[in-house]
N, C-alpha and C. Protein backbone atom coordinates (compact mmCIF):
# COMPACT_ATOMS: atom_id res chain seq x y z
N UNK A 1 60.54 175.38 60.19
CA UNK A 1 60.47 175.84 61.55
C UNK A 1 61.22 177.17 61.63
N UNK A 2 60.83 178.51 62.32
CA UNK A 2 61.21 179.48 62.33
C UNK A 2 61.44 179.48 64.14
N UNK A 3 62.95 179.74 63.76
CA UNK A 3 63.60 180.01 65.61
C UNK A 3 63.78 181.20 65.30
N UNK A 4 63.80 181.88 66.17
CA UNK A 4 63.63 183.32 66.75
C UNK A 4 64.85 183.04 67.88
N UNK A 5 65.45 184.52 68.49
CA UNK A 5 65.95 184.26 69.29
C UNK A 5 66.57 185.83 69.26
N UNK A 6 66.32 186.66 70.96
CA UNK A 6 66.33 188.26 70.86
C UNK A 6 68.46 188.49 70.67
N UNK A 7 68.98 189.46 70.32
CA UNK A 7 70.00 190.30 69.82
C UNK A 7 70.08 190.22 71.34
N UNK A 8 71.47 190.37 71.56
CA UNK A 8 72.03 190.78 72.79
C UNK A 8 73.52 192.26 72.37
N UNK A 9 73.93 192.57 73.25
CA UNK A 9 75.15 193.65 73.07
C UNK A 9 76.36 192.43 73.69
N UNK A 10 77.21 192.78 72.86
CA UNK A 10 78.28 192.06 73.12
C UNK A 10 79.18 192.45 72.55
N UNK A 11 80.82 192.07 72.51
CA UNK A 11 82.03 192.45 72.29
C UNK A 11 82.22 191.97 70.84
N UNK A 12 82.15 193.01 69.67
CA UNK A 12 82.66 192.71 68.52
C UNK A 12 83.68 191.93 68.32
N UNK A 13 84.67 191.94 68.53
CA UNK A 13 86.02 190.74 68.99
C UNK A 13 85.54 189.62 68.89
N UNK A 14 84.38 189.37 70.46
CA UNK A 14 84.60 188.01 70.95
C UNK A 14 83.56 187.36 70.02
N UNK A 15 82.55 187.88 69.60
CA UNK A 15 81.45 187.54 68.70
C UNK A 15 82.19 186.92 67.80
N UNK A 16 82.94 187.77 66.42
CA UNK A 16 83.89 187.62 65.24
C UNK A 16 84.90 186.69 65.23
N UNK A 17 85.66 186.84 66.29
CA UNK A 17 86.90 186.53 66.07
C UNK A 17 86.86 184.70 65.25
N UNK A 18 85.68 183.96 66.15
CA UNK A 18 85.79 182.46 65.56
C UNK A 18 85.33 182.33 64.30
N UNK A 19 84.77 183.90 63.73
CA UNK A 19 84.30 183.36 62.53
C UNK A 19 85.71 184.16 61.72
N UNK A 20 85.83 185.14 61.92
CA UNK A 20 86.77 185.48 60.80
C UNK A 20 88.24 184.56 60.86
N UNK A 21 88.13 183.66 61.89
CA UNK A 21 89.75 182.53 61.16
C UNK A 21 89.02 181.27 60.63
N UNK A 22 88.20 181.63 60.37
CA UNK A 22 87.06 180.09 59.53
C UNK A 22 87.72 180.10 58.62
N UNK A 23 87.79 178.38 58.59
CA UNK A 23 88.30 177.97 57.04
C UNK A 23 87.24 178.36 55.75
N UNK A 24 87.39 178.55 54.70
CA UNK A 24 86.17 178.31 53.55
C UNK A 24 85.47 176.92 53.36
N UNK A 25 84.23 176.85 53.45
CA UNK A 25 83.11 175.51 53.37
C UNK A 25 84.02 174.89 51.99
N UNK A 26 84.22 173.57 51.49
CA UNK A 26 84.18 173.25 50.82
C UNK A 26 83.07 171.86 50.40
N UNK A 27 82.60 171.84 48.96
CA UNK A 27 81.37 170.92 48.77
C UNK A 27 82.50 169.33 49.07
N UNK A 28 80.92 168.65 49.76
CA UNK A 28 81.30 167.28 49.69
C UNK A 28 82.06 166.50 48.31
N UNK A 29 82.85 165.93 48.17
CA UNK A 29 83.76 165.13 46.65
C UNK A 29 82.53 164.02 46.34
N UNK A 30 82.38 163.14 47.43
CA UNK A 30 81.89 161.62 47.23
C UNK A 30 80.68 161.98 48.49
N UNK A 31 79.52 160.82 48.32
CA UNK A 31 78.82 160.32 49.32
C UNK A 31 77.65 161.25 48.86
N UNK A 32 76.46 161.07 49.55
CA UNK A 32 74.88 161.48 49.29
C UNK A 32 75.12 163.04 49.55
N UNK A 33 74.45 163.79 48.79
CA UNK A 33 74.76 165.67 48.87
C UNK A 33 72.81 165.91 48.58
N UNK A 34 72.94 166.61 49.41
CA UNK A 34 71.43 167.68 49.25
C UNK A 34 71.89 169.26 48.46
N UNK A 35 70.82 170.01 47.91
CA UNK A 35 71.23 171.33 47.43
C UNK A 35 71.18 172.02 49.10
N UNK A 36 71.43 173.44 49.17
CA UNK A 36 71.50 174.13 49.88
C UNK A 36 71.67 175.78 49.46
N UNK A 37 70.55 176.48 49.44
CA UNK A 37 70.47 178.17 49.14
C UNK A 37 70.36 178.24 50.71
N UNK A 38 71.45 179.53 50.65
CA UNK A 38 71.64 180.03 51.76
C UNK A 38 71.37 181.92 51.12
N UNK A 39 70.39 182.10 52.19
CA UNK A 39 70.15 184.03 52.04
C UNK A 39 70.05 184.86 53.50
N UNK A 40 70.64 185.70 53.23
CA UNK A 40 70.75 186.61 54.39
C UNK A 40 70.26 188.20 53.99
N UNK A 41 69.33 188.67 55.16
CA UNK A 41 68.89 189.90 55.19
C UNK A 41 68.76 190.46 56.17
N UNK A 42 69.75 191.38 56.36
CA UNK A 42 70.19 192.36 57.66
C UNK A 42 69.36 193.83 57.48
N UNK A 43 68.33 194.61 58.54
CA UNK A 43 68.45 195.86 58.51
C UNK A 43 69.22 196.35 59.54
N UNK A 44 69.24 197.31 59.89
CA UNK A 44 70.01 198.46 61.08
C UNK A 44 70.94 198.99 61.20
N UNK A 45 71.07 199.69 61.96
CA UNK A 45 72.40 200.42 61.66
C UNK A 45 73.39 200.59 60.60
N UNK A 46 74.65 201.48 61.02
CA UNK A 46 75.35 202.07 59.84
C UNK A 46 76.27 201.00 59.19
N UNK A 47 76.52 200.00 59.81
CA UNK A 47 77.70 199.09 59.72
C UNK A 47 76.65 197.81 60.32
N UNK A 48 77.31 196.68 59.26
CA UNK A 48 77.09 194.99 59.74
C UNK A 48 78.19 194.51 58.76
N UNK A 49 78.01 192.85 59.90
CA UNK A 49 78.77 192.13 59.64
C UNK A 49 77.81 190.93 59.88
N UNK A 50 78.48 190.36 58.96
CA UNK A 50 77.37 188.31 58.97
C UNK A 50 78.25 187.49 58.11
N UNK A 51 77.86 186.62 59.28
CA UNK A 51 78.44 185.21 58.40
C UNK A 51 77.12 184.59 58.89
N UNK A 52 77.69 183.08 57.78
CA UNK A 52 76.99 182.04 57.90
C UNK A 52 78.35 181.05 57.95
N UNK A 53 78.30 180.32 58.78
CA UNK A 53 78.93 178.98 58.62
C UNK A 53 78.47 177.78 59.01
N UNK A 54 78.88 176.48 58.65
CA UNK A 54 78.93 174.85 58.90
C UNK A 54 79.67 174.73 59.75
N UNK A 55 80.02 173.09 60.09
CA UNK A 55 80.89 172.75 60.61
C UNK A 55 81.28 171.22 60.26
N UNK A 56 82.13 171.05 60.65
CA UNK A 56 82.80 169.63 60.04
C UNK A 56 82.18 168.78 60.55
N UNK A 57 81.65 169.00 62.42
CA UNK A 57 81.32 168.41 63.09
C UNK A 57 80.69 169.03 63.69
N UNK A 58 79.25 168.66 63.00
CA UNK A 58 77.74 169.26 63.22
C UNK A 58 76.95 168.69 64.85
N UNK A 59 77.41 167.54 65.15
CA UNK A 59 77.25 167.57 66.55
C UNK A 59 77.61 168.12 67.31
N UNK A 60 78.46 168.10 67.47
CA UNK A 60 79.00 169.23 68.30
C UNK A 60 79.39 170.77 68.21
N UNK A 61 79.18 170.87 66.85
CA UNK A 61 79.49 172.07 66.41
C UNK A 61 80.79 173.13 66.51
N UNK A 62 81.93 171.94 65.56
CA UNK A 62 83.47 171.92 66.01
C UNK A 62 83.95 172.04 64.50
N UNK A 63 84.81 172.65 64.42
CA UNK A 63 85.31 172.26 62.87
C UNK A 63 84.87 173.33 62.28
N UNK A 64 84.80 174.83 62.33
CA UNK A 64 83.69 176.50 61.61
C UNK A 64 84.63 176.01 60.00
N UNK A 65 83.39 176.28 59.16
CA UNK A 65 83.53 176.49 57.62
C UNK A 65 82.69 177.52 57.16
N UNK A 66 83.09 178.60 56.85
CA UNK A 66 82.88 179.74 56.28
C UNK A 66 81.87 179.46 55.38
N UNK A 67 80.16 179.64 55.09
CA UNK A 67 79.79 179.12 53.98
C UNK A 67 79.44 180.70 53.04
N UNK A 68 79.15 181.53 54.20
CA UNK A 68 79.43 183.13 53.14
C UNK A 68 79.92 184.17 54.55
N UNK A 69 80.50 185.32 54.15
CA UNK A 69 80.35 186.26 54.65
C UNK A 69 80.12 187.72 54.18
N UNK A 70 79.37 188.72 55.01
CA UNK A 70 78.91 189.91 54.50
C UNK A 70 78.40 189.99 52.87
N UNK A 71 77.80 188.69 52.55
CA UNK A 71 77.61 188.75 51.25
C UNK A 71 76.01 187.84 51.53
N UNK A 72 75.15 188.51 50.76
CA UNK A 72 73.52 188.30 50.63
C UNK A 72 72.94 186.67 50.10
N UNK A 73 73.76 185.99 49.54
CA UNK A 73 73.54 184.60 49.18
C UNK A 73 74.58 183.69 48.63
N UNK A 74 74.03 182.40 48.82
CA UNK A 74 75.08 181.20 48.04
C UNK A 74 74.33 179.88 48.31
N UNK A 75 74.88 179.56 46.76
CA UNK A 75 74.23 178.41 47.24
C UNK A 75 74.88 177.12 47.13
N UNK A 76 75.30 176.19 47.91
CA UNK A 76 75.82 174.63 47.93
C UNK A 76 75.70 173.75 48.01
N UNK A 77 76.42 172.75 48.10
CA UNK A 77 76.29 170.86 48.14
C UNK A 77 76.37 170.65 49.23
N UNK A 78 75.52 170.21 50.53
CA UNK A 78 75.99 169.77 51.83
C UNK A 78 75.93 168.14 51.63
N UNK A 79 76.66 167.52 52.70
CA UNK A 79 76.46 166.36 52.73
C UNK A 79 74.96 166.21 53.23
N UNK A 80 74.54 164.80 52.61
CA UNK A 80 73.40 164.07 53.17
C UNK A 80 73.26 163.12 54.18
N UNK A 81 72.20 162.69 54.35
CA UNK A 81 72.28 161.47 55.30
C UNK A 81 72.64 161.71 56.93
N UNK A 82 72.49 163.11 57.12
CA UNK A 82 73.62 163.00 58.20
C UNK A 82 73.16 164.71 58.99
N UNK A 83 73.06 164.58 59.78
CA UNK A 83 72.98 166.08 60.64
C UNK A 83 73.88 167.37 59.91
N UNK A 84 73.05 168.44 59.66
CA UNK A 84 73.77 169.60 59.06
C UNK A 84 73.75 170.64 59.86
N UNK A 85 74.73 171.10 60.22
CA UNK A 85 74.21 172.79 61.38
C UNK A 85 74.90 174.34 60.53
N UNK A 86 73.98 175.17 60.67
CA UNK A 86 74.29 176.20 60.64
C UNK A 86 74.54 177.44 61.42
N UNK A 87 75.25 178.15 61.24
CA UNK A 87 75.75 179.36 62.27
C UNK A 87 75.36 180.44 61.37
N UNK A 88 74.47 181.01 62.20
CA UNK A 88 73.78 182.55 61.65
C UNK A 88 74.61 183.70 62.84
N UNK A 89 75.62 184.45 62.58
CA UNK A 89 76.51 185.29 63.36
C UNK A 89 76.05 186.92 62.88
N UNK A 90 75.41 187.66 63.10
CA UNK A 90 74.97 189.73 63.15
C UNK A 90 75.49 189.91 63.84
N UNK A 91 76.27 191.66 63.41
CA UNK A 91 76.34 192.25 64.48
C UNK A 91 76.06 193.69 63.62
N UNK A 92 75.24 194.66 64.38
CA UNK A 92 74.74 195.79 64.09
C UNK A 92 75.76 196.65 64.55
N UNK A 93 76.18 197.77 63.95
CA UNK A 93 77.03 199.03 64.95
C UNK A 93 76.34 200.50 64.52
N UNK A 94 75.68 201.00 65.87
CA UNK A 94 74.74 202.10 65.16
C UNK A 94 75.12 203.04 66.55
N UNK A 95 74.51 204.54 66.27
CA UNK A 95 74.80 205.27 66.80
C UNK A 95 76.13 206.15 66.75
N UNK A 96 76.22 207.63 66.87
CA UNK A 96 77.33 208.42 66.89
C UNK A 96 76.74 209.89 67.83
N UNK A 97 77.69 210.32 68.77
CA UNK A 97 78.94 209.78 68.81
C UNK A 97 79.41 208.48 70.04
N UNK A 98 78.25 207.87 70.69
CA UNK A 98 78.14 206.69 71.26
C UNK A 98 77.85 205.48 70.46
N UNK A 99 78.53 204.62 70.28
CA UNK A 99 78.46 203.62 69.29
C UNK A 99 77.95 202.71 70.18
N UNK A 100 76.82 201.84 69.45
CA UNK A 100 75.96 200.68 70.08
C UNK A 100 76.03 199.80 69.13
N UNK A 101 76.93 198.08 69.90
CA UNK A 101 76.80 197.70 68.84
C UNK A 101 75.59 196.25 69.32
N UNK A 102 75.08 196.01 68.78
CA UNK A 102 74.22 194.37 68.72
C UNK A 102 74.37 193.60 67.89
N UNK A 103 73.86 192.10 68.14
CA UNK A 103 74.00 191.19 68.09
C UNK A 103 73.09 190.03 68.39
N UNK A 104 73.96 189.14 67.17
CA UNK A 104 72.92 187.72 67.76
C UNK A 104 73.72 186.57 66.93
N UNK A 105 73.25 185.16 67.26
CA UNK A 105 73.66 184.19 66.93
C UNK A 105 73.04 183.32 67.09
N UNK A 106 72.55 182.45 65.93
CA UNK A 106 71.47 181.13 65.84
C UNK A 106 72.67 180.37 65.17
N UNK A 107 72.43 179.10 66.45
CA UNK A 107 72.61 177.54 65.51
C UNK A 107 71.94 176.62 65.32
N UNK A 108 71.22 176.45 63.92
CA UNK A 108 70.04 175.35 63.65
C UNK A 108 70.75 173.98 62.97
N UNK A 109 70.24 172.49 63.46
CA UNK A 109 70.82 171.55 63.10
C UNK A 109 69.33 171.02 62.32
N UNK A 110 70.30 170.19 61.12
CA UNK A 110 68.71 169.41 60.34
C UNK A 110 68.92 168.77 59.73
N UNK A 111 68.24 167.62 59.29
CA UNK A 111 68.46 166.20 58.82
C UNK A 111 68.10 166.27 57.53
N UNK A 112 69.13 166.81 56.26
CA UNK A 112 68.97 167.05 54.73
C UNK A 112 69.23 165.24 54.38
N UNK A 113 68.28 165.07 53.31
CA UNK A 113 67.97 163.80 52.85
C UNK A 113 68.75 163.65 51.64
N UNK A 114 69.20 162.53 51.18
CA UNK A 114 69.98 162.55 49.84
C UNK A 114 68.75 163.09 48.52
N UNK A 115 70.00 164.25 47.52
CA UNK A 115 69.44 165.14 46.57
C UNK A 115 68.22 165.71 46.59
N UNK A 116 67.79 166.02 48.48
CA UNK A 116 67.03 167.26 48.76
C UNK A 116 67.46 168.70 48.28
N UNK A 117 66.26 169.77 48.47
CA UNK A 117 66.74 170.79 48.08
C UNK A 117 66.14 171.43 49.26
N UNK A 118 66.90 172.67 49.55
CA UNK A 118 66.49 173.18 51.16
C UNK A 118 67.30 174.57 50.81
N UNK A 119 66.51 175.65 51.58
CA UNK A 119 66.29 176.90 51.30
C UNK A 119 66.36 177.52 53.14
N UNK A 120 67.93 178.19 53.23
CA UNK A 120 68.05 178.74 54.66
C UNK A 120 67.85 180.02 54.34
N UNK A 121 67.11 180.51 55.42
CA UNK A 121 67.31 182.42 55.28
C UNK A 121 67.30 182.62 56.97
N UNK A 122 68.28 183.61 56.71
CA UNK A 122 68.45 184.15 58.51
C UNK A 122 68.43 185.43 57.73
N UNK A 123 67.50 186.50 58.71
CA UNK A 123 67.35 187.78 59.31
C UNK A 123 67.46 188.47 59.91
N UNK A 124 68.36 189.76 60.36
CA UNK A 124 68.22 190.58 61.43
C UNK A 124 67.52 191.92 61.10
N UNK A 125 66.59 191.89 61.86
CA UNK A 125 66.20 193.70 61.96
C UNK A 125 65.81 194.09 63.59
N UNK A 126 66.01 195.28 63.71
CA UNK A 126 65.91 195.91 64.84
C UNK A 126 66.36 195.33 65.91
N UNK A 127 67.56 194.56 66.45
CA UNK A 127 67.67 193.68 67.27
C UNK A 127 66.82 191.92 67.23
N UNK A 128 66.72 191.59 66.35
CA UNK A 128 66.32 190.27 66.41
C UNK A 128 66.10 189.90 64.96
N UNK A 129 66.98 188.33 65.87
CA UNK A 129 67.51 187.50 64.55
C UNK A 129 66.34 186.40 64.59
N UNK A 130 66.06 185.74 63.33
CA UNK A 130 65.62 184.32 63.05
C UNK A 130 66.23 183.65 61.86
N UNK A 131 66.19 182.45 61.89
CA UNK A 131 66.77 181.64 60.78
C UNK A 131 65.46 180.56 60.46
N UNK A 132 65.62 180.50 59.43
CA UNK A 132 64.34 179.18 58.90
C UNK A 132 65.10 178.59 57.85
N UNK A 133 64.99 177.30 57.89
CA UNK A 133 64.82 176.05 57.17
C UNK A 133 63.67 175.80 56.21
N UNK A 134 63.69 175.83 54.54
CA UNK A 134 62.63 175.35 54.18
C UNK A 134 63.03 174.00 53.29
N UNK A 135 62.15 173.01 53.36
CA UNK A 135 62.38 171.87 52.17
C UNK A 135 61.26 171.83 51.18
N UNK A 136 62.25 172.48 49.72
CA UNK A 136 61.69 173.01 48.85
C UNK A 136 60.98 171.55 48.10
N UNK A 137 61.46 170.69 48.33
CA UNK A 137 60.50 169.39 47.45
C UNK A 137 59.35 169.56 47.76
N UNK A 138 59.24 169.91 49.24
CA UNK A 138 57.80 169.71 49.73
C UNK A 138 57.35 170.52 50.40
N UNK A 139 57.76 171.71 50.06
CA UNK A 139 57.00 173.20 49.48
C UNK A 139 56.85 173.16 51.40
N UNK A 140 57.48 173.28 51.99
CA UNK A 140 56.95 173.52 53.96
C UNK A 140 58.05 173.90 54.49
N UNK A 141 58.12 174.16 55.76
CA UNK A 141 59.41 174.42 56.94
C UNK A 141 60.19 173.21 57.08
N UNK A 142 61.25 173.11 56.83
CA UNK A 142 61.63 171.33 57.46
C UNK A 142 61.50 171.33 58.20
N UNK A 143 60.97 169.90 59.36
CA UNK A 143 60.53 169.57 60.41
C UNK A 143 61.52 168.87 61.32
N UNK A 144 62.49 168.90 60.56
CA UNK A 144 63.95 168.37 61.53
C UNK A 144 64.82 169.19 61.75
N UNK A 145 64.63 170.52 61.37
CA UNK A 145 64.99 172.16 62.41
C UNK A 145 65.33 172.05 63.34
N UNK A 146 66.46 172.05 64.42
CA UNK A 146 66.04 172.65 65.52
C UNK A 146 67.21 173.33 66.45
N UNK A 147 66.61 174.42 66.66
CA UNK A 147 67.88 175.52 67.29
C UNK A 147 68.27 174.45 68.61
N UNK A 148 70.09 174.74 68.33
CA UNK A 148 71.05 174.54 69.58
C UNK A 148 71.27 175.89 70.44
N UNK A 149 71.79 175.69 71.21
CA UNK A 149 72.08 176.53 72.15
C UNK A 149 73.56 176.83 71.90
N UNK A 150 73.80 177.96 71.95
CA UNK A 150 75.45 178.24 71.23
C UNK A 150 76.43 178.38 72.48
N UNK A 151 77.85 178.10 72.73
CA UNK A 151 78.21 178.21 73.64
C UNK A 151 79.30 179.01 73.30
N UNK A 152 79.35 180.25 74.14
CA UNK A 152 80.01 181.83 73.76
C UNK A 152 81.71 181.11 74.02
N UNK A 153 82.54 181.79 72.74
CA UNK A 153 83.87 181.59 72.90
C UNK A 153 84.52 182.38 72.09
N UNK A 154 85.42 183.19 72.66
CA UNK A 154 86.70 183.99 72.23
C UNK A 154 87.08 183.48 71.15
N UNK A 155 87.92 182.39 71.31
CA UNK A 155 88.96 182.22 70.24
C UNK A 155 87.80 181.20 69.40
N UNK A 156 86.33 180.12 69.01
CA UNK A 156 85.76 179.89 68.24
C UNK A 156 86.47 178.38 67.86
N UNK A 157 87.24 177.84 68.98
CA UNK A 157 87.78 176.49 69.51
C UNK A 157 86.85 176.09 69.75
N UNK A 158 86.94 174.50 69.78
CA UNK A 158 85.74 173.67 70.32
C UNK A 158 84.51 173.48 70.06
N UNK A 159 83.78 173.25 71.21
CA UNK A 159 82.44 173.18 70.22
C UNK A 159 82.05 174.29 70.78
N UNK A 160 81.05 174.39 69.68
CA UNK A 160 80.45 175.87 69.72
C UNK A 160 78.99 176.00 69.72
N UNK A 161 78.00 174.89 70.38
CA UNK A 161 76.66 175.04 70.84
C UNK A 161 76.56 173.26 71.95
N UNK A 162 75.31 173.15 71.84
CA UNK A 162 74.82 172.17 73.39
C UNK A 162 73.67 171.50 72.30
């Protein structure tokens, strides 16, 4: 499933700030694990910034774990059995000597099966982001995709989508 969802302008700060005190993702020890490739491809402007992160607590989307930042791929062990969410965070900074910066933020939740293999890619170009889910066993979009609604916060406390 490919969510889409348009770039808005917003405050570099308030965007960042919950991701840059993210802990680092660490892989599950024990219990059912799926693979997980994670890729990111940004165009625009002179300057970006991206993360991707998890969360401890994918329902609610509480608990940020760093799974990359400003860096093009990785790939990991998520837990199985169990709701997984991701945080796709751009921000573009273009223009001189008026600086414009944009933005966007997708959170997709999805039901990885024990020792699935699943393939995320989020995109930004020209103001608009998408993220897709694929499940590579069975060569399609996963069908248990589906964008949350993110809920904007400064400090990146609490939960952080609906």
């Amino acid at each position: 499933m490919i969510l889409p969802r348009a770039c808005r302008a917003c405050s570099l700060a308030a965007l960042l700030l919950g991701g840059c005190a993210s802990t680092p993702y660490t892989e599950p020890k024990e219990g059912p694990v799926a693979q997980l490739q994670v890729q990111v491809r940004a165009e625009g402007g002179w300057k970006q910034w991206t993360q991707v992160q998890t969360f401890e607590n994918s329902q609610e989307c509480s608990g940020i774990r760093s799974i990359l930042k400003n860096s093009p791929s990785r790939q990991v062990r998520i837990k199985a059995e169990s709701p997984a969410s991701l945080r796709f965070v751009h921000v573009t900074q273009s223009g001189w000597p008026i600086t414009t910066l944009t933005s966007c933020q997708l959170i997709v939740t999805f039901d990885p099966k024990s020792n699935g293999k699943y393939f995320a890619e989020a995109t930004s170009k020209y103001g608009r982001c998408n993220i897709s889910i694929r499940d590579l066993e069975n060569d399609r979009l996963e069908p248990s995709a589906r964008l949350r609604e993110p809920v904007d916060t400064v400090s990146g406390a609490g939960n952080l989508c609906r």
